[in-house]
C-alpha atoms as a PDB file:
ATOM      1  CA  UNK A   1      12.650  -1.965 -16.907  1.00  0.00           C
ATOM      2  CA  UNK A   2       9.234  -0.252 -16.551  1.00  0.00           C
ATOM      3  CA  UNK A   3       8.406   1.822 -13.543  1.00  0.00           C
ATOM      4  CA  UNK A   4       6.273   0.664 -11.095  1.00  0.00           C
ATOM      5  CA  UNK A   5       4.333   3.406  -9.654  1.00  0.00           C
ATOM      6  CA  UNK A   6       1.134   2.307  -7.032  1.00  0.00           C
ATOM      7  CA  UNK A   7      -1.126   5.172  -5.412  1.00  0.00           C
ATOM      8  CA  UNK A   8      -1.992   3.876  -2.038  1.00  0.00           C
ATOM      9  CA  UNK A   9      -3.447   6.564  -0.561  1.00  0.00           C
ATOM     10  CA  UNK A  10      -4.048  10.520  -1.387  1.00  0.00           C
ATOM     11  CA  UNK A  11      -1.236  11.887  -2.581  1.00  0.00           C
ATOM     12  CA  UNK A  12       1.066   9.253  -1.857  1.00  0.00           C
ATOM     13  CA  UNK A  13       2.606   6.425  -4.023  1.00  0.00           C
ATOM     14  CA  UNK A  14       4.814   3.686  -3.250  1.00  0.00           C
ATOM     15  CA  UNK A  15       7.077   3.031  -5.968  1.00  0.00           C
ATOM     16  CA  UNK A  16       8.894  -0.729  -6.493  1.00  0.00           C
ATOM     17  CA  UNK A  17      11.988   0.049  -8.229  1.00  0.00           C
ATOM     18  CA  UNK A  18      14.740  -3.118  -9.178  1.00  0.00           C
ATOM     19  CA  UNK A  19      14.461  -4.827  -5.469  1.00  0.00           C
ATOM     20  CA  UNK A  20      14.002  -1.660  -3.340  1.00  0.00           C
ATOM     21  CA  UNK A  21      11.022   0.587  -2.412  1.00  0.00           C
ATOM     22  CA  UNK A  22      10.697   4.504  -2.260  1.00  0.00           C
ATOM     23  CA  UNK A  23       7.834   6.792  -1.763  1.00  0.00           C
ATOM     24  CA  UNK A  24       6.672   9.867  -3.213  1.00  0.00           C
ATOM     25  CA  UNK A  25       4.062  12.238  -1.284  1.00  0.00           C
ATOM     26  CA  UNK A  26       2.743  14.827  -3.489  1.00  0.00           C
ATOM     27  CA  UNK A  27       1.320  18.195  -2.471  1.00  0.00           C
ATOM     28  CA  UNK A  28       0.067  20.580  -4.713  1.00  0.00           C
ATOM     29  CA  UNK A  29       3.421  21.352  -6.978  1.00  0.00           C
ATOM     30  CA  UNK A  30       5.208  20.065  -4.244  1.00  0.00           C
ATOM     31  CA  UNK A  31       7.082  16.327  -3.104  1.00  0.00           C
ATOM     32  CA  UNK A  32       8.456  14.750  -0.310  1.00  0.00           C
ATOM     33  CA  UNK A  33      10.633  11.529  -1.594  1.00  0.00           C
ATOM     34  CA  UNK A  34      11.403   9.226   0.998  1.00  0.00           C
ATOM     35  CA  UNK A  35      14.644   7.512   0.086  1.00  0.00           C
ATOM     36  CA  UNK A  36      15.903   6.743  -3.322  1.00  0.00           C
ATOM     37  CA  UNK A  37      16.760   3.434  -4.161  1.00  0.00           C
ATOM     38  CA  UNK A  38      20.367   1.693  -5.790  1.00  0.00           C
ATOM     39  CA  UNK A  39      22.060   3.829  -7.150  1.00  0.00           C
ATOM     40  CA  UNK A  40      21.154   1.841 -10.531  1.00  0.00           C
ATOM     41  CA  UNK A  41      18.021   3.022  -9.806  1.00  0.00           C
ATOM     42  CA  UNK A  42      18.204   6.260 -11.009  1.00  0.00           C
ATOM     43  CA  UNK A  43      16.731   6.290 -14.334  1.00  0.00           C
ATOM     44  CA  UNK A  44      13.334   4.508 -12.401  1.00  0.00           C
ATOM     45  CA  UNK A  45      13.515   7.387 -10.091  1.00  0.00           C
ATOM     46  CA  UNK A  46      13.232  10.185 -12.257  1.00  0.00           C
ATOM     47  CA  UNK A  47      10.687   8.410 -14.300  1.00  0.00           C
ATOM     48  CA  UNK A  48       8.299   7.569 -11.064  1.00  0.00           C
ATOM     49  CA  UNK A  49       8.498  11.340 -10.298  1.00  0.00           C
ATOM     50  CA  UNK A  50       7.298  12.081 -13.969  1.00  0.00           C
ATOM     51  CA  UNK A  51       4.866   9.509 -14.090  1.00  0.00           C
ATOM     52  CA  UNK A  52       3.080  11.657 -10.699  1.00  0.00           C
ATOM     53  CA  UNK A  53       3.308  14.653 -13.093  1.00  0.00           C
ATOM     54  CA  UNK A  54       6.525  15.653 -10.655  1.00  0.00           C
ATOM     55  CA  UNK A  55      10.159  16.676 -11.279  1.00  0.00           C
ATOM     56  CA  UNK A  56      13.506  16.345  -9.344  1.00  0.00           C
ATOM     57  CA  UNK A  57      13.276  20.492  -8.870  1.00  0.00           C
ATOM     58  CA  UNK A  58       9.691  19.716  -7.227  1.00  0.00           C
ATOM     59  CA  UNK A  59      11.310  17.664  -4.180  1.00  0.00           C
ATOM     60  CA  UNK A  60      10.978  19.821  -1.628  1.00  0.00           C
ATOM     61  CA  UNK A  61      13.360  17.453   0.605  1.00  0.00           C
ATOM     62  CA  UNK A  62      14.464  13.364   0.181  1.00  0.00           C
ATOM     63  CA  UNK A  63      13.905  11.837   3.320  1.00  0.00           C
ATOM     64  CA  UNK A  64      16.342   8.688   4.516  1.00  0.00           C
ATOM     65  CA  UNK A  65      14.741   5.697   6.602  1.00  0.00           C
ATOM     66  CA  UNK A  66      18.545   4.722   6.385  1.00  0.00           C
ATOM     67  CA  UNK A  67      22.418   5.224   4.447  1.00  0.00           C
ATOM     68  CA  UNK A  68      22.573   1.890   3.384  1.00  0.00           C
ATOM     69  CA  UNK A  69      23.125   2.051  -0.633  1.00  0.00           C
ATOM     70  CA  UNK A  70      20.002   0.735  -1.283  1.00  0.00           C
ATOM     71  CA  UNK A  71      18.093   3.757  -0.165  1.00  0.00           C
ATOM     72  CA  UNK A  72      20.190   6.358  -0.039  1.00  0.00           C
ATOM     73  CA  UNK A  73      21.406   5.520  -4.136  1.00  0.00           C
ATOM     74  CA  UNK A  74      20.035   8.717  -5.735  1.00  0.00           C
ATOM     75  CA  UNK A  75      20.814  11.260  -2.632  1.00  0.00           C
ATOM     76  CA  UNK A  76      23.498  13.091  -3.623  1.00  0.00           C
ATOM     77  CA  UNK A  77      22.978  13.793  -6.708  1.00  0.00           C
ATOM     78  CA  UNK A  78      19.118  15.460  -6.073  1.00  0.00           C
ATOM     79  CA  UNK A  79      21.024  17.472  -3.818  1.00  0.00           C
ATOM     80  CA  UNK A  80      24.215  18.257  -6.076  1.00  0.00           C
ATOM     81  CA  UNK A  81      22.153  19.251  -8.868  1.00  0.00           C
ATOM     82  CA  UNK A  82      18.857  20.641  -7.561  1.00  0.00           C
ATOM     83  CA  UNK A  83      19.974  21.898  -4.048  1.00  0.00           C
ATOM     84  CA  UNK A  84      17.845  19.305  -2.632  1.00  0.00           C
ATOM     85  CA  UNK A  85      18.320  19.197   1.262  1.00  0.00           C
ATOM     86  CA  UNK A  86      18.742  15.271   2.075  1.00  0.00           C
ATOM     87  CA  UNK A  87      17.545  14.502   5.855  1.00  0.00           C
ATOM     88  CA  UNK A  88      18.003  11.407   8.120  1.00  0.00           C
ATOM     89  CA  UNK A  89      18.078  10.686  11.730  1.00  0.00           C
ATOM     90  CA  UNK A  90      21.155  12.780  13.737  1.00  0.00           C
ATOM     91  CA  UNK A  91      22.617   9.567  14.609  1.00  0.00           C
ATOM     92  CA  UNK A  92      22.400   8.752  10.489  1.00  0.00           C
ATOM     93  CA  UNK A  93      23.802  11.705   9.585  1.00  0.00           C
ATOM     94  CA  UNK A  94      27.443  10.341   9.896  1.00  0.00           C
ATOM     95  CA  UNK A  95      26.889   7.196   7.887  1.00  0.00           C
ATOM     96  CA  UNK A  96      25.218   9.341   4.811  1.00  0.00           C
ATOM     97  CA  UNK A  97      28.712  11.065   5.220  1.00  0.00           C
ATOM     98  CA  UNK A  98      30.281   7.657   4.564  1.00  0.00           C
ATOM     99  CA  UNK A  99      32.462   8.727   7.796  1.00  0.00           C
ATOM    100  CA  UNK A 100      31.378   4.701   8.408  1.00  0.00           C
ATOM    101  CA  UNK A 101      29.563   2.039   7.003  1.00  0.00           C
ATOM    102  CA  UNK A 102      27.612  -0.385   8.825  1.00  0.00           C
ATOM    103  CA  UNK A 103      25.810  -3.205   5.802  1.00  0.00           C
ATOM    104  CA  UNK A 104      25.848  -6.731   5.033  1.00  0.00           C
ATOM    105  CA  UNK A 105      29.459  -7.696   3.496  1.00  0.00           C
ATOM    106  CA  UNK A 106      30.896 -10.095   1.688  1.00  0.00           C
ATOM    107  CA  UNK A 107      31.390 -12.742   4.752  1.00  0.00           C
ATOM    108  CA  UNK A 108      28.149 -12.314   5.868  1.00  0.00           C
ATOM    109  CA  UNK A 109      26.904 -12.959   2.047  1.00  0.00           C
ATOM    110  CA  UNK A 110      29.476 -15.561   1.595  1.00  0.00           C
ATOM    111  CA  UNK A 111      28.320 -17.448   5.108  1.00  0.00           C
ATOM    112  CA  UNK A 112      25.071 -17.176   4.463  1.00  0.00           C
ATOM    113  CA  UNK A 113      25.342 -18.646   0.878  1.00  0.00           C
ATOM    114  CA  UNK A 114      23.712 -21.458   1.136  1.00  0.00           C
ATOM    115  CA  UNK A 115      20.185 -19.830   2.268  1.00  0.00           C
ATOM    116  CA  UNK A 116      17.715 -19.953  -0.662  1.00  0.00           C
ATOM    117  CA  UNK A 117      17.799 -15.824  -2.977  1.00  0.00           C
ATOM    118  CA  UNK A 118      21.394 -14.691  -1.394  1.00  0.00           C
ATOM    119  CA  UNK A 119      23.334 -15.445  -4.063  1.00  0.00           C
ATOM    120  CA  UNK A 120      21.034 -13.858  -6.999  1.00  0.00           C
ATOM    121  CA  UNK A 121      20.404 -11.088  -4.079  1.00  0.00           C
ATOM    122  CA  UNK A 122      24.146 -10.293  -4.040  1.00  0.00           C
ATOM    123  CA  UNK A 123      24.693 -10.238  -7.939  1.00  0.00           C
ATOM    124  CA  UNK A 124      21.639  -8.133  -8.428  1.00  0.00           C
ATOM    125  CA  UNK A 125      23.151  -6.086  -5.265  1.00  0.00           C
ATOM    126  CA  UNK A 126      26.512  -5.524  -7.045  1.00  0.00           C
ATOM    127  CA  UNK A 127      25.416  -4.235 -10.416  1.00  0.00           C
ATOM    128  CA  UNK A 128      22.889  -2.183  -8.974  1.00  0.00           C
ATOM    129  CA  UNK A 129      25.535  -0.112  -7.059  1.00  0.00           C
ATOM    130  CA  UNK A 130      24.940  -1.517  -3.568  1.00  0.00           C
ATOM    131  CA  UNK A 131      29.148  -0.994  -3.112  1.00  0.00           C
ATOM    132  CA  UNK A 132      29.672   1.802  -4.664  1.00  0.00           C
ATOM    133  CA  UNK A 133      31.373   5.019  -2.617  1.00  0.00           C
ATOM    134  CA  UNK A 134      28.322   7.620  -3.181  1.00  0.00           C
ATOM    135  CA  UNK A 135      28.163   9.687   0.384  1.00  0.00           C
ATOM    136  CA  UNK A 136      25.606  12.339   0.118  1.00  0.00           C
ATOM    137  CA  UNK A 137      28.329  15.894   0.882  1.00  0.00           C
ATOM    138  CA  UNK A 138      26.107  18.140   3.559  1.00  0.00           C
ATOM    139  CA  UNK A 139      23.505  15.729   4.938  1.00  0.00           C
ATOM    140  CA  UNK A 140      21.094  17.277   7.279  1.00  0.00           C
ATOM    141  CA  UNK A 141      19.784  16.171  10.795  1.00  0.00           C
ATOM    142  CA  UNK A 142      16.346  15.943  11.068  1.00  0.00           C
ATOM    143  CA  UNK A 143      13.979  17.259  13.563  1.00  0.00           C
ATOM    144  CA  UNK A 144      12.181  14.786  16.324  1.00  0.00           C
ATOM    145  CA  UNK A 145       9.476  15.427  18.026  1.00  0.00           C
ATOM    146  CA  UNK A 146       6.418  16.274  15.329  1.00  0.00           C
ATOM    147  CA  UNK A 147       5.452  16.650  11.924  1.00  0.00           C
ATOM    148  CA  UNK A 148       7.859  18.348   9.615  1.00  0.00           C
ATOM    149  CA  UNK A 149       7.076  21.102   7.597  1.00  0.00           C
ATOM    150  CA  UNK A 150       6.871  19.433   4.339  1.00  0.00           C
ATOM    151  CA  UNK A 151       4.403  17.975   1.695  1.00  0.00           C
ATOM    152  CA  UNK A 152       2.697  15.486   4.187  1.00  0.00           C
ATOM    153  CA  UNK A 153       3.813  16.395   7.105  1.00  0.00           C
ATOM    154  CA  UNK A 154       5.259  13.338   8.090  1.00  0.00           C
ATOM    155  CA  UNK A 155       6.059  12.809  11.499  1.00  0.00           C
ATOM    156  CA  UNK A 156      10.156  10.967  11.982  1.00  0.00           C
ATOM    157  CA  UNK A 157       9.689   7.564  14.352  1.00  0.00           C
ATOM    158  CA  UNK A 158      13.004   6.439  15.413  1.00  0.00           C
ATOM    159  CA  UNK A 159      13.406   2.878  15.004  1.00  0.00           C
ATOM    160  CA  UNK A 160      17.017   1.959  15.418  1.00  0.00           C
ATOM    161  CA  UNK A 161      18.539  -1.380  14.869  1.00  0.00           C
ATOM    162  CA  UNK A 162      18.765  -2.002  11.627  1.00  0.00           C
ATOM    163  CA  UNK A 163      21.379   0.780  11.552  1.00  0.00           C
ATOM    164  CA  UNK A 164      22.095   3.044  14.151  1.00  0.00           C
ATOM    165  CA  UNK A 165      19.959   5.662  13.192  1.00  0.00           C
ATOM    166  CA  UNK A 166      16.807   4.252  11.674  1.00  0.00           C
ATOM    167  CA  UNK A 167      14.245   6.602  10.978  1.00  0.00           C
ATOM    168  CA  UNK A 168      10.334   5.370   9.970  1.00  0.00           C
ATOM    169  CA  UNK A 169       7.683   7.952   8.682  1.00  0.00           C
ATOM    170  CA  UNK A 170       4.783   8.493  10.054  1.00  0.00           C
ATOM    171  CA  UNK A 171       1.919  10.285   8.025  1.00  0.00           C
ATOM    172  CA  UNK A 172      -1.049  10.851  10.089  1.00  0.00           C
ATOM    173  CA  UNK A 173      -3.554  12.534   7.587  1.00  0.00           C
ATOM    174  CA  UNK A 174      -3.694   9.022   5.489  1.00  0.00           C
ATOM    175  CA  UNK A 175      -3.202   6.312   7.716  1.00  0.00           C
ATOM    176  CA  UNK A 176       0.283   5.451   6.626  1.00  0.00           C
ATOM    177  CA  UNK A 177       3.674   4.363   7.927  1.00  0.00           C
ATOM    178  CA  UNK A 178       6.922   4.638   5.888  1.00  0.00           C
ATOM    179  CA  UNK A 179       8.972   1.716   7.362  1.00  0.00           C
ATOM    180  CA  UNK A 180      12.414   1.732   5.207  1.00  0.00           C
ATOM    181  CA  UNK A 181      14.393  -1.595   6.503  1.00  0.00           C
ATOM    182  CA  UNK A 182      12.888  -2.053  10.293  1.00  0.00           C
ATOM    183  CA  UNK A 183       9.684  -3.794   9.332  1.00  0.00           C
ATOM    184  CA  UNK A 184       9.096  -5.110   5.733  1.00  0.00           C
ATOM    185  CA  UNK A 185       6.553  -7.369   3.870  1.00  0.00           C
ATOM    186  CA  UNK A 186       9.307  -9.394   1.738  1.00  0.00           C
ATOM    187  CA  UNK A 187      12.844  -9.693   0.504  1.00  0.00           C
ATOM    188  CA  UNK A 188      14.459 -11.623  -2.184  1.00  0.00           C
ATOM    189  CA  UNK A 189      16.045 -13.603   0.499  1.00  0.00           C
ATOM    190  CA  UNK A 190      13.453 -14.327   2.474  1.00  0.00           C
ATOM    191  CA  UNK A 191      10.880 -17.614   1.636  1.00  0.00           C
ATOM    192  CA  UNK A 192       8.506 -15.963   4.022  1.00  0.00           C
ATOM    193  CA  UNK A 193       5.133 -13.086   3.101  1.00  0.00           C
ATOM    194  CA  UNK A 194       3.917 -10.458   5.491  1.00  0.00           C
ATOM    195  CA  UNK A 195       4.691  -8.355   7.831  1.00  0.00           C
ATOM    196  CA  UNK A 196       8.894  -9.184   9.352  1.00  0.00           C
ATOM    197  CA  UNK A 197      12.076  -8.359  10.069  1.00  0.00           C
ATOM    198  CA  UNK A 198      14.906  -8.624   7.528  1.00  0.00           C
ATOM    199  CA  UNK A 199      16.929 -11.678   7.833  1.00  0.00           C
ATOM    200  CA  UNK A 200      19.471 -11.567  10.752  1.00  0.00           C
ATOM    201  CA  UNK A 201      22.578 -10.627   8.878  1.00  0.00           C
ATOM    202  CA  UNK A 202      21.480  -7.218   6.843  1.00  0.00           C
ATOM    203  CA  UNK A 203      20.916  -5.787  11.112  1.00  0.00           C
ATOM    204  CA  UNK A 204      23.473  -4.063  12.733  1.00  0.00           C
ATOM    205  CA  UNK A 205      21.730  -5.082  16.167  1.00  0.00           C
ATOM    206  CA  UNK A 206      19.365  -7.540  15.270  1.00  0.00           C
ATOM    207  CA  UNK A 207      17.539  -7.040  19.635  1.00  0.00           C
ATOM    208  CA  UNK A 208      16.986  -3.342  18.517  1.00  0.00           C
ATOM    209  CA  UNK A 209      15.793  -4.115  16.011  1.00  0.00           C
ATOM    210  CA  UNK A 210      13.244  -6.413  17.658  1.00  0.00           C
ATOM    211  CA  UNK A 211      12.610  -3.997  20.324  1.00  0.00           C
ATOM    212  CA  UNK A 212      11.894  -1.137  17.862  1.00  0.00           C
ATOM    213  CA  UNK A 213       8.643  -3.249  16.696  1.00  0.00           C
ATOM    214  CA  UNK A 214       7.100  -1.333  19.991  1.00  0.00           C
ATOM    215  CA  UNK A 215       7.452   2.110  17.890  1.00  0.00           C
ATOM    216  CA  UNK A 216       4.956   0.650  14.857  1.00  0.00           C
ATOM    217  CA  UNK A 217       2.989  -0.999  17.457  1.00  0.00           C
ATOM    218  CA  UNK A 218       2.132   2.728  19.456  1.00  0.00           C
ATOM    219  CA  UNK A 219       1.260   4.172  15.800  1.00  0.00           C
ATOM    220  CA  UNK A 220      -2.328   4.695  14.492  1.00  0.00           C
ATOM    221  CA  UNK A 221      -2.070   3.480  10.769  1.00  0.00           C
ATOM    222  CA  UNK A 222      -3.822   0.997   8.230  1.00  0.00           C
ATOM    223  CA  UNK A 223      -1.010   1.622   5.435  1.00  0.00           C
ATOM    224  CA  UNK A 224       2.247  -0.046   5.463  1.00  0.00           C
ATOM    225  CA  UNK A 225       5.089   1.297   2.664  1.00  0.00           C
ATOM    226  CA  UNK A 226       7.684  -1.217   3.599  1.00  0.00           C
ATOM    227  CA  UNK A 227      11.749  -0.579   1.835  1.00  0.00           C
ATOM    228  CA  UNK A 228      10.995  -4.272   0.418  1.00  0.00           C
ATOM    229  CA  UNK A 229       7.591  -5.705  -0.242  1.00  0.00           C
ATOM    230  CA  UNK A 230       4.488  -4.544  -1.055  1.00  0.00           C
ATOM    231  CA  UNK A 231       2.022  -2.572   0.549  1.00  0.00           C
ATOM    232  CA  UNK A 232       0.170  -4.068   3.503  1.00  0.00           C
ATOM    233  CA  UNK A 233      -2.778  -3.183   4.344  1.00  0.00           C
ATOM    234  CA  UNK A 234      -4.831  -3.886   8.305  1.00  0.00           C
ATOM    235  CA  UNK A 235      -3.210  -2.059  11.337  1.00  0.00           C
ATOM    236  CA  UNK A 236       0.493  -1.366  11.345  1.00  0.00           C
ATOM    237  CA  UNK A 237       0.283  -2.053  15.353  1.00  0.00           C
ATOM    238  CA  UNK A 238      -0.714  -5.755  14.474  1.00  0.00           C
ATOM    239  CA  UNK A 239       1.647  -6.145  11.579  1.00  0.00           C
ATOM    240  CA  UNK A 240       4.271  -4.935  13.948  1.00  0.00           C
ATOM    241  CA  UNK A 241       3.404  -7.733  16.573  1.00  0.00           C
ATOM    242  CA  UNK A 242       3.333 -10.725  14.169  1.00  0.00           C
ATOM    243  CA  UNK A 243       6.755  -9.131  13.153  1.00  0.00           C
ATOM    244  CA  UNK A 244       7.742  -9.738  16.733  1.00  0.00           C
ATOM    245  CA  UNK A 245       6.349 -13.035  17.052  1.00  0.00           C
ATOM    246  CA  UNK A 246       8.001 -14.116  14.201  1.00  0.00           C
ATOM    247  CA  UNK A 247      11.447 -13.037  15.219  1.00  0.00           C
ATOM    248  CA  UNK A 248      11.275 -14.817  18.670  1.00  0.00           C
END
């Protein structure tokens, strides 16, 4: 499988790996990576990084909307080989550690059968890695409150729900939002485009994840870099409320 590797902005590139997004923000010699796919994903990884003339030793931290497997696929092993520090949320920080897990599981998969994409969903889900036991060893809190000190300086926007400690990016100097799992523009298992939540039974608490809409809608941004989907472009704030409407 081919990478696929999108600039949307300066610096920054959404990449669509096997059903999962991440994003690379480039700096000089240096990289943010937010999230990291299935674990299956790995070999797309390192070849998205290459193909922005990057390398795993450039990332000067990954960044995790979330611990499902998903995103967080590729974690610990930047950080067991290159020393990479691996941040998420304080709240997130527990489920990287695999000290619990809070996903979709087989009864909610097998209940929700029926619905059109689940079932080739799940299969793809399982050989990708989307069970396996991967916790990422010394994962690091990150820190609210304003831009971090890395390439981009992306700024954290809690946006709990989806899990417990849901973290967007915000990256003021381009216009964009990072959005992981809490808003998206698609999903194999959804018949619907655009901006919207996840179906109901990937959320941990599917009114939080509602209310959390109010987060994109505050933000100033024309650049959405959903975890599944493509990019949308037009105001995150009004992709945010047709999220909403949609979910009511």
């Amino acid at each position: 499988m081919q990478v696929d590797v999108r600039q949307v902005a300066d610096g920054t590139h959404l990449v669509h790996g096997s059903n999962t997004n991440w994003v690379i923000i480039t700096e000089g010699d240096d990289v943010t990576l937010v999230d990291t796919g299935y674990p299956g994903d790995r070999e797309l990884l390192l070849a998205s990084l290459a193909e922005v003339g990057a390398s795993p030793g450039s990332v000067r931290a990954v960044l995790i909307t979330h611990a499902h497997n998903d995103h967080l696929g590729s974690a610990e092993y930047l950080r067991a080989e290159y020393g990479t520090p691996i941040l998420l949320h304080e709240a997130e920080v527990p489920h990287a550690r695999r000290d619990f897990l809070h996903q979709v599981n087989v009864g909610d998969v097998l209940r929700n059968a029926w619905r059109p994409g689940v079932v080739p969903w799940s299969v793809h889900a399982l050989r990708s890695g989307g069970k396996a036991h991967i916790p990422v060893a010394e994962p690091e809190a990150l820190k609210l409150g304003g831009p971090l000190d890395l390439p981009g300086r992306p700024v954290p926007v809690p946006t709990p729900g989806h899990t417990l400690g849901h973290c967007a990016f915000h990256v003021p100097g381009t216009g964009v939002v990072i959005s992981g799992d809490a808003l998206v523009s698609g999903h194999p298992t959804s018949r619907v485009t655009g901006p919207q939540l996840l179906p109901d039974m990937f959320h941990r608490e599917r009114a939080e994840a509602i209310a959390s809409l109010e987060a994109f809608e505050a933000l100033d941004a024309d650049v959405l870099l959903p975890g599944h989907g493509p990019v949308h472009r037009g105001p995150v704030a009004e992709a945010a409320r047709h999220a909403r409407e949609r979910a009511l």
